[in-house]
PDB file of N, CA and C in Angstrom:
ATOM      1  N   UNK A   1     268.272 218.062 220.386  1.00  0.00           N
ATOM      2  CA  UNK A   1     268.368 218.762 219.133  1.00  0.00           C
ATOM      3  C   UNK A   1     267.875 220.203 219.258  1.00  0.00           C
ATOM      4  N   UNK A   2     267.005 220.631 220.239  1.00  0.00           N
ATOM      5  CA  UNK A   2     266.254 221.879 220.101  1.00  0.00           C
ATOM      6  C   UNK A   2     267.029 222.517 220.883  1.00  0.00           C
ATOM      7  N   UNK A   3     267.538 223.757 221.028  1.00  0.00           N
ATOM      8  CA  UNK A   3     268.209 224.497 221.848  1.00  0.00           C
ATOM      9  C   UNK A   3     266.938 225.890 222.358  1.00  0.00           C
ATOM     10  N   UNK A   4     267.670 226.223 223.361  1.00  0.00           N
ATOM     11  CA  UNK A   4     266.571 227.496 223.711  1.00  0.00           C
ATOM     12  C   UNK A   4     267.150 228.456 223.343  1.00  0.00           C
ATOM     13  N   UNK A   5     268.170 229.257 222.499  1.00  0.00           N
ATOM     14  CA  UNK A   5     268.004 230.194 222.046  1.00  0.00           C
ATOM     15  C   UNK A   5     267.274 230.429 220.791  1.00  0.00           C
ATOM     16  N   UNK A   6     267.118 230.981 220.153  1.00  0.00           N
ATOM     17  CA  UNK A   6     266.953 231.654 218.404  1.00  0.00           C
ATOM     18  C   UNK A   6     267.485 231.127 217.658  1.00  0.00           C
ATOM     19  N   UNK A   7     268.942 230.992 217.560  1.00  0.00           N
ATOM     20  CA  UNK A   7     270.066 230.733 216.840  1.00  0.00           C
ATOM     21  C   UNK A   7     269.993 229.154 216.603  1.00  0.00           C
ATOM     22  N   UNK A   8     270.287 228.648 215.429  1.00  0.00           N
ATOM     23  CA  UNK A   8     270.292 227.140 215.265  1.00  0.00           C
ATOM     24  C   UNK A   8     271.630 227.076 215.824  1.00  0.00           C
ATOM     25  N   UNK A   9     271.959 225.332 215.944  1.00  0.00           N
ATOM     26  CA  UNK A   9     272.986 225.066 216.462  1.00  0.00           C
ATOM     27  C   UNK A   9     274.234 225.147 215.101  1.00  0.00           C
ATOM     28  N   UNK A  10     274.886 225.769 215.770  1.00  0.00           N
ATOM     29  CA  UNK A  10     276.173 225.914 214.685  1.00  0.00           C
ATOM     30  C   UNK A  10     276.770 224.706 214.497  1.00  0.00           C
ATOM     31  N   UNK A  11     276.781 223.693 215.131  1.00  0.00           N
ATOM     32  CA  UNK A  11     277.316 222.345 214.682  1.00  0.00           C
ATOM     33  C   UNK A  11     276.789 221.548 213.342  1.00  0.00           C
ATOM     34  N   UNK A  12     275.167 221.860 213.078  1.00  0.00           N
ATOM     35  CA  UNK A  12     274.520 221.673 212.152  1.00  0.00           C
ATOM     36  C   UNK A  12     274.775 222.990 211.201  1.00  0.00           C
ATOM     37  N   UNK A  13     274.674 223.708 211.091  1.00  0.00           N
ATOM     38  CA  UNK A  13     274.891 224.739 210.590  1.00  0.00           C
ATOM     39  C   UNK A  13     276.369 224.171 209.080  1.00  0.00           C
ATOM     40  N   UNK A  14     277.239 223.988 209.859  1.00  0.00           N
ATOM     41  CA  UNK A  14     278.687 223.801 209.593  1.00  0.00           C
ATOM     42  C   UNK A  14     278.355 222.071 208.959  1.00  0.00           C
ATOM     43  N   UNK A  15     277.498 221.196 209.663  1.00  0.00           N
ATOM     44  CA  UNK A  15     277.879 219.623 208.637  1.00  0.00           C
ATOM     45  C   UNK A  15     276.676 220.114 207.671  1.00  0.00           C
ATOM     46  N   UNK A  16     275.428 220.854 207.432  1.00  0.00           N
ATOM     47  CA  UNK A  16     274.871 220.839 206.284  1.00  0.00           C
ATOM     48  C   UNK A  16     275.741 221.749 205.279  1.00  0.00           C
ATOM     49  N   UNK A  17     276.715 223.076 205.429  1.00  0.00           N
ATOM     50  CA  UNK A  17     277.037 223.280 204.674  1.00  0.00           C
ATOM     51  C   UNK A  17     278.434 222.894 204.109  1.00  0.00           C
ATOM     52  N   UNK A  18     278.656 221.940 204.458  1.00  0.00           N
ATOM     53  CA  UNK A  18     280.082 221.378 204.195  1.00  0.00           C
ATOM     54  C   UNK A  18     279.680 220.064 203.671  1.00  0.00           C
ATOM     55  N   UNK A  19     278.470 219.732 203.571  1.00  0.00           N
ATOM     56  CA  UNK A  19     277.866 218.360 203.199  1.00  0.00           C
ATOM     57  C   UNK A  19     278.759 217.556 201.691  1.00  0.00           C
ATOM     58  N   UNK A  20     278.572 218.739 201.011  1.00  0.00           N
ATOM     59  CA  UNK A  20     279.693 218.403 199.473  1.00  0.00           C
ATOM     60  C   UNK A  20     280.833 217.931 199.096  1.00  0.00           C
ATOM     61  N   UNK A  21     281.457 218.144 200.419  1.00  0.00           N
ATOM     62  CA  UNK A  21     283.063 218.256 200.157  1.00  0.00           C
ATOM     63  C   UNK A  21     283.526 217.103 200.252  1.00  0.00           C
ATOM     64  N   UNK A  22     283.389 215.893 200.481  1.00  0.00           N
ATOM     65  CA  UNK A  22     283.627 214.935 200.380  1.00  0.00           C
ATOM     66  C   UNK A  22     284.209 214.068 198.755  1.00  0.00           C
ATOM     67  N   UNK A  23     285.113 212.844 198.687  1.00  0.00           N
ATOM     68  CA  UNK A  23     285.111 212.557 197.110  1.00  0.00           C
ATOM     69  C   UNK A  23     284.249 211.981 196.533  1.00  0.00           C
ATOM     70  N   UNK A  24     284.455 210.669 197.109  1.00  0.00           N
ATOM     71  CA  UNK A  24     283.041 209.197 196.570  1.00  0.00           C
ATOM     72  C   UNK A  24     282.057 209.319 197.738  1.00  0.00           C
ATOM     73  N   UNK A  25     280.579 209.499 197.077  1.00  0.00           N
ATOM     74  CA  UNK A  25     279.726 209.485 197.845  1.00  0.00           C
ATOM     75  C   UNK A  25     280.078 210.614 198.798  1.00  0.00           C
ATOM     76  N   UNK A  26     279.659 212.136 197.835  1.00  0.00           N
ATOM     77  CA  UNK A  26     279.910 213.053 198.752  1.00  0.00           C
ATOM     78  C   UNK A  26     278.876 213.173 200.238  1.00  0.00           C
ATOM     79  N   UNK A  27     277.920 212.627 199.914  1.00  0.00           N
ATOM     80  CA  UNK A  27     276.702 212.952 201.150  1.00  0.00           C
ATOM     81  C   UNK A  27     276.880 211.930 202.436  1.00  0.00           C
ATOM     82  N   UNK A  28     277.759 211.168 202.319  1.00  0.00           N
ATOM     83  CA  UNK A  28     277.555 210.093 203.120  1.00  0.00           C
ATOM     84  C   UNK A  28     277.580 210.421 204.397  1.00  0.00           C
ATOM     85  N   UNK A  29     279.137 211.063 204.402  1.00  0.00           N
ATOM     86  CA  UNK A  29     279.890 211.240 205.785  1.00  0.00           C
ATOM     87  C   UNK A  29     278.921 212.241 206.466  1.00  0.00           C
ATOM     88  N   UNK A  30     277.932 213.101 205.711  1.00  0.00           N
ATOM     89  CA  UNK A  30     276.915 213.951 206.619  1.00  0.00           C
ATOM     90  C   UNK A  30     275.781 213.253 207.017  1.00  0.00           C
ATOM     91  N   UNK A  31     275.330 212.704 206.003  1.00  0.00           N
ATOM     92  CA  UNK A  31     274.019 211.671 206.485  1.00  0.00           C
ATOM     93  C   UNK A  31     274.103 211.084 207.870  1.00  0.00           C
ATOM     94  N   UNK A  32     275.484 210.399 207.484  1.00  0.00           N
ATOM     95  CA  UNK A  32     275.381 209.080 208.762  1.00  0.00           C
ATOM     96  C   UNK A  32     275.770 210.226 210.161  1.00  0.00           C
ATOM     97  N   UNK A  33     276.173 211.433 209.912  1.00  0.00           N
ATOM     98  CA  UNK A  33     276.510 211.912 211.485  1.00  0.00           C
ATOM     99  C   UNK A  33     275.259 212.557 211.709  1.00  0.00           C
ATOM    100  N   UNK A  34     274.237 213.343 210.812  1.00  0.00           N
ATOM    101  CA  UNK A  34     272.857 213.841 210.651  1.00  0.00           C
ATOM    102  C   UNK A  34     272.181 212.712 211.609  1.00  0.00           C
ATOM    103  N   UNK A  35     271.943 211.222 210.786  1.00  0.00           N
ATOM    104  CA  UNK A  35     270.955 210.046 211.359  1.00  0.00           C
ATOM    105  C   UNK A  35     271.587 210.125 212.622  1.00  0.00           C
ATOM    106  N   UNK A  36     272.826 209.970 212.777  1.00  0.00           N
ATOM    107  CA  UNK A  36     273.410 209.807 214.854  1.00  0.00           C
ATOM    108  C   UNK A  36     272.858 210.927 215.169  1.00  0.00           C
ATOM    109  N   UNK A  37     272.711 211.840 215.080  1.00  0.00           N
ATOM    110  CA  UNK A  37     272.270 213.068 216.252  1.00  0.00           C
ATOM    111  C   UNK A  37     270.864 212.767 215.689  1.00  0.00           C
ATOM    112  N   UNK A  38     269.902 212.858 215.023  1.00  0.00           N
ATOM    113  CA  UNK A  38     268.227 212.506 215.209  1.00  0.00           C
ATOM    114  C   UNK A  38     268.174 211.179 215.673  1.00  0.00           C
ATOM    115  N   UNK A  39     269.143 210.060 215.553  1.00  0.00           N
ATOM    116  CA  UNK A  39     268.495 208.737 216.551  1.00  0.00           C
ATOM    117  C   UNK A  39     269.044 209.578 217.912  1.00  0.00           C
ATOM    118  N   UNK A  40     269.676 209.894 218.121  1.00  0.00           N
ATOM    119  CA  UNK A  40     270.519 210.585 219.914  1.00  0.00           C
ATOM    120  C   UNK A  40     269.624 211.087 220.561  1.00  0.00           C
ATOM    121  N   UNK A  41     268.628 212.126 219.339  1.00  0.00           N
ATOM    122  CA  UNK A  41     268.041 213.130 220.099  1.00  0.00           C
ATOM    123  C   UNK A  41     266.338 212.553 220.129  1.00  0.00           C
ATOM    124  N   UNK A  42     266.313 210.965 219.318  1.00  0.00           N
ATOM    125  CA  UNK A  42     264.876 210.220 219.455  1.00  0.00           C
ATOM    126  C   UNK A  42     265.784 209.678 220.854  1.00  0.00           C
ATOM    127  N   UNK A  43     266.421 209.133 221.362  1.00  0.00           N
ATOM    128  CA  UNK A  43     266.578 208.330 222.573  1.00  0.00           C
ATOM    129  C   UNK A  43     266.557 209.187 224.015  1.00  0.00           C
ATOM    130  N   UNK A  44     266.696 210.616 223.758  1.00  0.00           N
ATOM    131  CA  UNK A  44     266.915 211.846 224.641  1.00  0.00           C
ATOM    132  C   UNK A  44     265.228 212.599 224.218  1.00  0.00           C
ATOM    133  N   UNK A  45     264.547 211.946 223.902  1.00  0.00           N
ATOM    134  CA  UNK A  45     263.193 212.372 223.604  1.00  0.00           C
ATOM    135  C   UNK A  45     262.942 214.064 222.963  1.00  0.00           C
ATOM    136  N   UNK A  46     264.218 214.018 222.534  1.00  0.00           N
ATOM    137  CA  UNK A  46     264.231 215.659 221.713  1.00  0.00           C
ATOM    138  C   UNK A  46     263.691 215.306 220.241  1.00  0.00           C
ATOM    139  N   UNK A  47     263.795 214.447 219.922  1.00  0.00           N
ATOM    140  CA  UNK A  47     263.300 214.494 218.170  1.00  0.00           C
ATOM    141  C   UNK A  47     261.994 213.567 217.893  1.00  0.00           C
ATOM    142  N   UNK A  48     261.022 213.962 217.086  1.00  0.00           N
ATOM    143  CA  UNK A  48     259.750 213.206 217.458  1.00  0.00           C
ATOM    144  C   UNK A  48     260.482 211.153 217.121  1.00  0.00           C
ATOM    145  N   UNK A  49     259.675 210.487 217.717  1.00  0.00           N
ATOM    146  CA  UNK A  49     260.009 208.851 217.714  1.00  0.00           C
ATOM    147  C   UNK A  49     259.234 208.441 216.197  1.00  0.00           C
ATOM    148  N   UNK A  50     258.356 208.877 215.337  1.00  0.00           N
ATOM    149  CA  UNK A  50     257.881 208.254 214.180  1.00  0.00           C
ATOM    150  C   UNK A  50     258.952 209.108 213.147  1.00  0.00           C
ATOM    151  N   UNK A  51     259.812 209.857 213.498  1.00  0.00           N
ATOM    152  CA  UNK A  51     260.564 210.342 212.199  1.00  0.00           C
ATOM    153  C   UNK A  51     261.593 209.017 212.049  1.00  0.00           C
ATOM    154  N   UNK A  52     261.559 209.135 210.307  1.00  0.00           N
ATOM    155  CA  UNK A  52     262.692 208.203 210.113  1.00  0.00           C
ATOM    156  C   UNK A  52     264.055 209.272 210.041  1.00  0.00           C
ATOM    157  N   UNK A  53     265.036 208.778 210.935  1.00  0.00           N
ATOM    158  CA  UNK A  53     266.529 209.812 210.500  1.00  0.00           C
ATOM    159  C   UNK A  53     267.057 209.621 209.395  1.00  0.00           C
ATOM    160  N   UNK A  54     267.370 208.824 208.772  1.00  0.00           N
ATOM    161  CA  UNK A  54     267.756 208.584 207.122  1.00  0.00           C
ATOM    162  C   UNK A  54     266.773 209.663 206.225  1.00  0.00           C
ATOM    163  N   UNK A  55     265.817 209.115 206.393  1.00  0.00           N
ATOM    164  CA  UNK A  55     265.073 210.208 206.032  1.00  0.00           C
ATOM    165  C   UNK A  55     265.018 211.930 205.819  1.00  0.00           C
ATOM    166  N   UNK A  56     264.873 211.982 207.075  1.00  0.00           N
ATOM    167  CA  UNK A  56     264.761 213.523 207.705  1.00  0.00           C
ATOM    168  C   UNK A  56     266.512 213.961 207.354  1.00  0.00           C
ATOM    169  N   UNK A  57     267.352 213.363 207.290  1.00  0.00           N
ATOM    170  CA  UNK A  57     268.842 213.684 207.150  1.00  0.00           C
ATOM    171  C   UNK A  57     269.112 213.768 205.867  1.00  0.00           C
ATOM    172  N   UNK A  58     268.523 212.968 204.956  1.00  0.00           N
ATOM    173  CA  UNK A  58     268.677 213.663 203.518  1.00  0.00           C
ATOM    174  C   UNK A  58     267.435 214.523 203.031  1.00  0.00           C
ATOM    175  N   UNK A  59     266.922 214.749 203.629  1.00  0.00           N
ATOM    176  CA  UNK A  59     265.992 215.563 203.276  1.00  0.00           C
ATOM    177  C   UNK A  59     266.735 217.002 203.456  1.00  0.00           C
ATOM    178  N   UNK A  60     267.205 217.120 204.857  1.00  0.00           N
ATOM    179  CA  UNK A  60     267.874 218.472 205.381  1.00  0.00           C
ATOM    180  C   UNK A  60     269.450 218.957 204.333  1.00  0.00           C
ATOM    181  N   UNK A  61     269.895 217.707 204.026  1.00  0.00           N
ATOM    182  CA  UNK A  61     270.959 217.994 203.432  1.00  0.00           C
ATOM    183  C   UNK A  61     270.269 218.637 201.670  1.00  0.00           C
ATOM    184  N   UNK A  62     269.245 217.966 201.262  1.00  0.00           N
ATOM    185  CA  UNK A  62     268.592 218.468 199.953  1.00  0.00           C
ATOM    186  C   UNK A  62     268.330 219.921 200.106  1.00  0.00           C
ATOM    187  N   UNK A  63     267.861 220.443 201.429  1.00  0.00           N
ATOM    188  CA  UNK A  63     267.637 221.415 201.428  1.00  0.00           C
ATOM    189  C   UNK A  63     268.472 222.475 201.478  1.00  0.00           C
ATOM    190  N   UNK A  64     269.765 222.319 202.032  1.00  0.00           N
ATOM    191  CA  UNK A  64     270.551 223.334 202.580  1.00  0.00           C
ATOM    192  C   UNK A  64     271.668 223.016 200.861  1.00  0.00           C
ATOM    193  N   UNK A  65     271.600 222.390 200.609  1.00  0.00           N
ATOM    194  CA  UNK A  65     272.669 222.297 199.149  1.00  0.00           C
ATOM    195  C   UNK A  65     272.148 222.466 197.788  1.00  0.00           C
ATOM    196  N   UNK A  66     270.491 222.419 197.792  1.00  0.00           N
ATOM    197  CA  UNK A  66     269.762 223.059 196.659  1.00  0.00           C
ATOM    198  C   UNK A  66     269.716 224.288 197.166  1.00  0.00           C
ATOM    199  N   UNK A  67     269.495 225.087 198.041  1.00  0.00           N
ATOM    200  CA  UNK A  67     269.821 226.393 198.141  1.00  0.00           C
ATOM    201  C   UNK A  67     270.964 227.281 197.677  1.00  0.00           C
ATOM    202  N   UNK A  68     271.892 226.536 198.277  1.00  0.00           N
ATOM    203  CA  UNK A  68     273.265 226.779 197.831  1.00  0.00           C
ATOM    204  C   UNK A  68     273.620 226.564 196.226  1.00  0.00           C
ATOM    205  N   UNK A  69     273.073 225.674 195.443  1.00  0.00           N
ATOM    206  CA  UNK A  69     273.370 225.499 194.367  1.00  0.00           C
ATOM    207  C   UNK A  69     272.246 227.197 193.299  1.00  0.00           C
ATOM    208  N   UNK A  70     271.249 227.080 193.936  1.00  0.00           N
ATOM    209  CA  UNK A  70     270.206 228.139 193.551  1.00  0.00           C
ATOM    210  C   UNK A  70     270.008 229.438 193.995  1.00  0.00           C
ATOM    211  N   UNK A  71     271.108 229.714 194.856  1.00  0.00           N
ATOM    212  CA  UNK A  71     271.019 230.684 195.766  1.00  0.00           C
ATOM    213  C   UNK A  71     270.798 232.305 194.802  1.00  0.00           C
ATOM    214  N   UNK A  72     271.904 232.378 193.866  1.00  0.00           N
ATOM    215  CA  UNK A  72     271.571 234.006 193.169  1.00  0.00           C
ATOM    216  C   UNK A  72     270.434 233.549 192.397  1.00  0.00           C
ATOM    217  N   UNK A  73     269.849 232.854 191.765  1.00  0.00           N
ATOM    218  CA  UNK A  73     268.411 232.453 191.006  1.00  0.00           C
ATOM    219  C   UNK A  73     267.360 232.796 191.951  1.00  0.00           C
ATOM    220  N   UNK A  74     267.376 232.474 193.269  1.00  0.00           N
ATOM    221  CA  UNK A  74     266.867 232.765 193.949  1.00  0.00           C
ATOM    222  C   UNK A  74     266.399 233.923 194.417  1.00  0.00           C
ATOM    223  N   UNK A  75     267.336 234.666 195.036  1.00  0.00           N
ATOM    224  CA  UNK A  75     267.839 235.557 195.016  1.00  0.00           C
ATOM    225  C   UNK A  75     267.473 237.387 194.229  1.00  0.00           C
ATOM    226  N   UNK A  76     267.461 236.582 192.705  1.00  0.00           N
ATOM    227  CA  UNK A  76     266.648 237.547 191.840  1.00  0.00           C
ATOM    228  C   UNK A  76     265.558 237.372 191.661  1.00  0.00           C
ATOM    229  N   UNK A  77     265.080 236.304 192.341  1.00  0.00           N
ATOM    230  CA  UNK A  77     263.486 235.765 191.734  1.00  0.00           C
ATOM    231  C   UNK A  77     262.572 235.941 193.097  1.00  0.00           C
ATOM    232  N   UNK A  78     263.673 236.316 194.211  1.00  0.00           N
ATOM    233  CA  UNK A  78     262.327 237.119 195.128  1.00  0.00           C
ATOM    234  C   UNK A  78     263.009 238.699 195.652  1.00  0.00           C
ATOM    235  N   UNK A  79     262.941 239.283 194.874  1.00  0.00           N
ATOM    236  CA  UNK A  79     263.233 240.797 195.353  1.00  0.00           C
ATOM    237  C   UNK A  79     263.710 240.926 196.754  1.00  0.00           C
ATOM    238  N   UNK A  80     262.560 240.430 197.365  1.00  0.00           N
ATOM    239  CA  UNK A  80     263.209 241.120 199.008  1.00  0.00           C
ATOM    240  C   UNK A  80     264.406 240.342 199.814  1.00  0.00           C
ATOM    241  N   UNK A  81     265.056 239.264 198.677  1.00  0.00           N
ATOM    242  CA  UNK A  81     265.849 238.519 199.623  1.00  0.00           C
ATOM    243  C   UNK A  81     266.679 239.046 198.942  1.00  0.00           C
ATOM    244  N   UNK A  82     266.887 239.459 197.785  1.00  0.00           N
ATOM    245  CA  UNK A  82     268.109 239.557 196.962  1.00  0.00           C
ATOM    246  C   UNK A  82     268.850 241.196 197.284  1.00  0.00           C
ATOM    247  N   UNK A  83     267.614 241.869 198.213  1.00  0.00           N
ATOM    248  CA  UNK A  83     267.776 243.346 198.621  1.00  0.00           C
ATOM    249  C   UNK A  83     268.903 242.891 199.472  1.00  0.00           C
ATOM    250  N   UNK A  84     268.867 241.969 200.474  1.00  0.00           N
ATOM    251  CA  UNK A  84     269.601 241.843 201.650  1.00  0.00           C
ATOM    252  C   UNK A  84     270.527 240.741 201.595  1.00  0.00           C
ATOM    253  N   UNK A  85     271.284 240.376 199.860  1.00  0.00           N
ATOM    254  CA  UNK A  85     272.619 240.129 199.595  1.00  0.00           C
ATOM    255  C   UNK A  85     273.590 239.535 200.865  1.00  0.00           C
ATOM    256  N   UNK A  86     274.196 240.751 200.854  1.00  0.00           N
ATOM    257  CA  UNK A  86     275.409 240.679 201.943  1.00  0.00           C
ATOM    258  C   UNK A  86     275.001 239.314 202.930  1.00  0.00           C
ATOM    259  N   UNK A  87     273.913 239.450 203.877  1.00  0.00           N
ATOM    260  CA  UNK A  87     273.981 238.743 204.579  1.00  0.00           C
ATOM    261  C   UNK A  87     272.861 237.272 204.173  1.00  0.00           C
ATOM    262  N   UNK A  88     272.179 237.607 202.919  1.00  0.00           N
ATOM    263  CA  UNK A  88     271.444 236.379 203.009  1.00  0.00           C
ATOM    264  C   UNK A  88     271.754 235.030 203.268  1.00  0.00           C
ATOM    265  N   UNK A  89     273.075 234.765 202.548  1.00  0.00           N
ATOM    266  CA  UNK A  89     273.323 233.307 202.569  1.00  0.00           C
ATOM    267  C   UNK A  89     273.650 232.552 204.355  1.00  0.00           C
ATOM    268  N   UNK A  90     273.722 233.709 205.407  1.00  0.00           N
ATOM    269  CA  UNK A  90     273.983 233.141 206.370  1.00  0.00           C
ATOM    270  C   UNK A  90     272.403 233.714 207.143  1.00  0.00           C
ATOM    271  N   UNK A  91     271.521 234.070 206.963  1.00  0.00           N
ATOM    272  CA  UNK A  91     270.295 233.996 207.458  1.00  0.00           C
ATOM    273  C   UNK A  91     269.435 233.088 207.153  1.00  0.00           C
ATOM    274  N   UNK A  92     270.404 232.543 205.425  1.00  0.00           N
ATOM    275  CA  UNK A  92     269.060 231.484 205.003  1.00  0.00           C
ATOM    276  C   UNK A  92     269.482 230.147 205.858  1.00  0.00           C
ATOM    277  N   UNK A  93     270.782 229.741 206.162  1.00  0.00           N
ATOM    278  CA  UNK A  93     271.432 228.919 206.245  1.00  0.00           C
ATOM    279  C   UNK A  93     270.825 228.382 207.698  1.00  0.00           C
ATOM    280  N   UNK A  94     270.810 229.936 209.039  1.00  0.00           N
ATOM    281  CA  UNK A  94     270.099 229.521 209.960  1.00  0.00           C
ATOM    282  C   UNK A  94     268.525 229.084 210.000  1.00  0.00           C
ATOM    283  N   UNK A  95     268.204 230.112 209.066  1.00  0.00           N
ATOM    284  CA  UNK A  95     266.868 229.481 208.654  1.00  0.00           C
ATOM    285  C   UNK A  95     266.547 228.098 208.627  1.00  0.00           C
ATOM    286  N   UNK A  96     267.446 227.979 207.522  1.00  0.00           N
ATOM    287  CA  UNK A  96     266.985 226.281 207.247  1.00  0.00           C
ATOM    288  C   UNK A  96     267.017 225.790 208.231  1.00  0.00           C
ATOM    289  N   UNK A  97     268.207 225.398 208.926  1.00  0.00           N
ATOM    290  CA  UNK A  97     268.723 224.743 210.500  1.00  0.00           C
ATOM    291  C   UNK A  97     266.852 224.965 211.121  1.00  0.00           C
ATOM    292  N   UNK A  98     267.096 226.135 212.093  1.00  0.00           N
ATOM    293  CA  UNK A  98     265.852 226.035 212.599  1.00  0.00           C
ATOM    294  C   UNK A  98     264.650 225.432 212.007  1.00  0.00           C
ATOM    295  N   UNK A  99     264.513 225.441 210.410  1.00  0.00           N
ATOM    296  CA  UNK A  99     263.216 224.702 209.827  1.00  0.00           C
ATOM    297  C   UNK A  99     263.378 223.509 210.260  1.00  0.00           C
ATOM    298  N   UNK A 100     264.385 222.736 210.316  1.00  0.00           N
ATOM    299  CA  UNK A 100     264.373 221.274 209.991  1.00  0.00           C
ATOM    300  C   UNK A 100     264.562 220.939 211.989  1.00  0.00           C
ATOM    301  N   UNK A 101     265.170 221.942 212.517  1.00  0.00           N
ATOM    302  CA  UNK A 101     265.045 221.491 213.689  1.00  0.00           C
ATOM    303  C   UNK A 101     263.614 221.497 214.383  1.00  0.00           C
ATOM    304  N   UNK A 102     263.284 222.451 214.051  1.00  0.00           N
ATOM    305  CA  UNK A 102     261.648 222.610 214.385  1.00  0.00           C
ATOM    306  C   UNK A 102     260.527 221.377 213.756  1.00  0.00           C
ATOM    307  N   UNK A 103     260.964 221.093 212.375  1.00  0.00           N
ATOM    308  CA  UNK A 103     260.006 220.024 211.695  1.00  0.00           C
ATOM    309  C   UNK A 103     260.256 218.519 212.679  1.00  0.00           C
ATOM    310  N   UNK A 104     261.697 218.481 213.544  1.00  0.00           N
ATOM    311  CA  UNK A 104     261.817 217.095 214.029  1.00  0.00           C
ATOM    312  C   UNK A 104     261.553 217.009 215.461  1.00  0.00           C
ATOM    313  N   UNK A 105     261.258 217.831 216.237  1.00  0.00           N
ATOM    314  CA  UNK A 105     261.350 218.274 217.634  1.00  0.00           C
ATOM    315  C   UNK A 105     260.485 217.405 217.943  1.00  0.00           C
ATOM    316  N   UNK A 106     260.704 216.849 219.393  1.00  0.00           N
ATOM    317  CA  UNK A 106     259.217 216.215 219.973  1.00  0.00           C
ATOM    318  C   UNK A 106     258.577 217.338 220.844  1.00  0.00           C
ATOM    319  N   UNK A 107     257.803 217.780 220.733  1.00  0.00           N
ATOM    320  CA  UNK A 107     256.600 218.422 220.744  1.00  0.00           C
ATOM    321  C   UNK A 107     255.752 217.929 222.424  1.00  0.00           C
TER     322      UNK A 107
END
């Protein structure tokens, strides 16, 4: 799960923000591919072994789609993010990625 550059992995990047699009039970089809790559990366000793992936996978998806739903609220409600518009929504987006990759890493 952890890569050595900076940059989160764009594969995550792309299933948290596409998480919605689905009809019935829009979250599903991300969850269950979210939980396969944190059990993959608990069996490849990349993601800590006491995280639950169900867990940690809707948690990440809460995060990256309440953003998105709150994003200009946001936006105006902290000055210095709302200065840098243009590109916020794809700095926050890596952001997040790296938060949640960093919160699951084995260490």
């Amino acid at each position: 799960m952890r890569q050595s550059s900076s940059r989160p992995h764009p594969d995550l990047v792309t299933l948290l923000t596409q998480a919605g699009r689905s009809e019935a039970r829009p979250f599903a089809p991300a969850i269950k591919r979210l939980v396969v790559h944190l059990a993959e990366g608990q069996g490849r000793g990349q993601v800590r072994d006491d995280l639950d992936p169900h867990l940690a996978a809707a948690q990440a998806l809460v995060l990256m789609v309440a953003y998105l739903g709150l994003e200009s609220l946001i936006a105006t409600s902290a000055p210095p993010l709302g200065a840098d518009e243009p590109t916020l929504r794809e700095r926050w987006k890596e952001a997040a990625v790296r938060l949640v990759l960093d919160g699951v890493a084995a260490h």
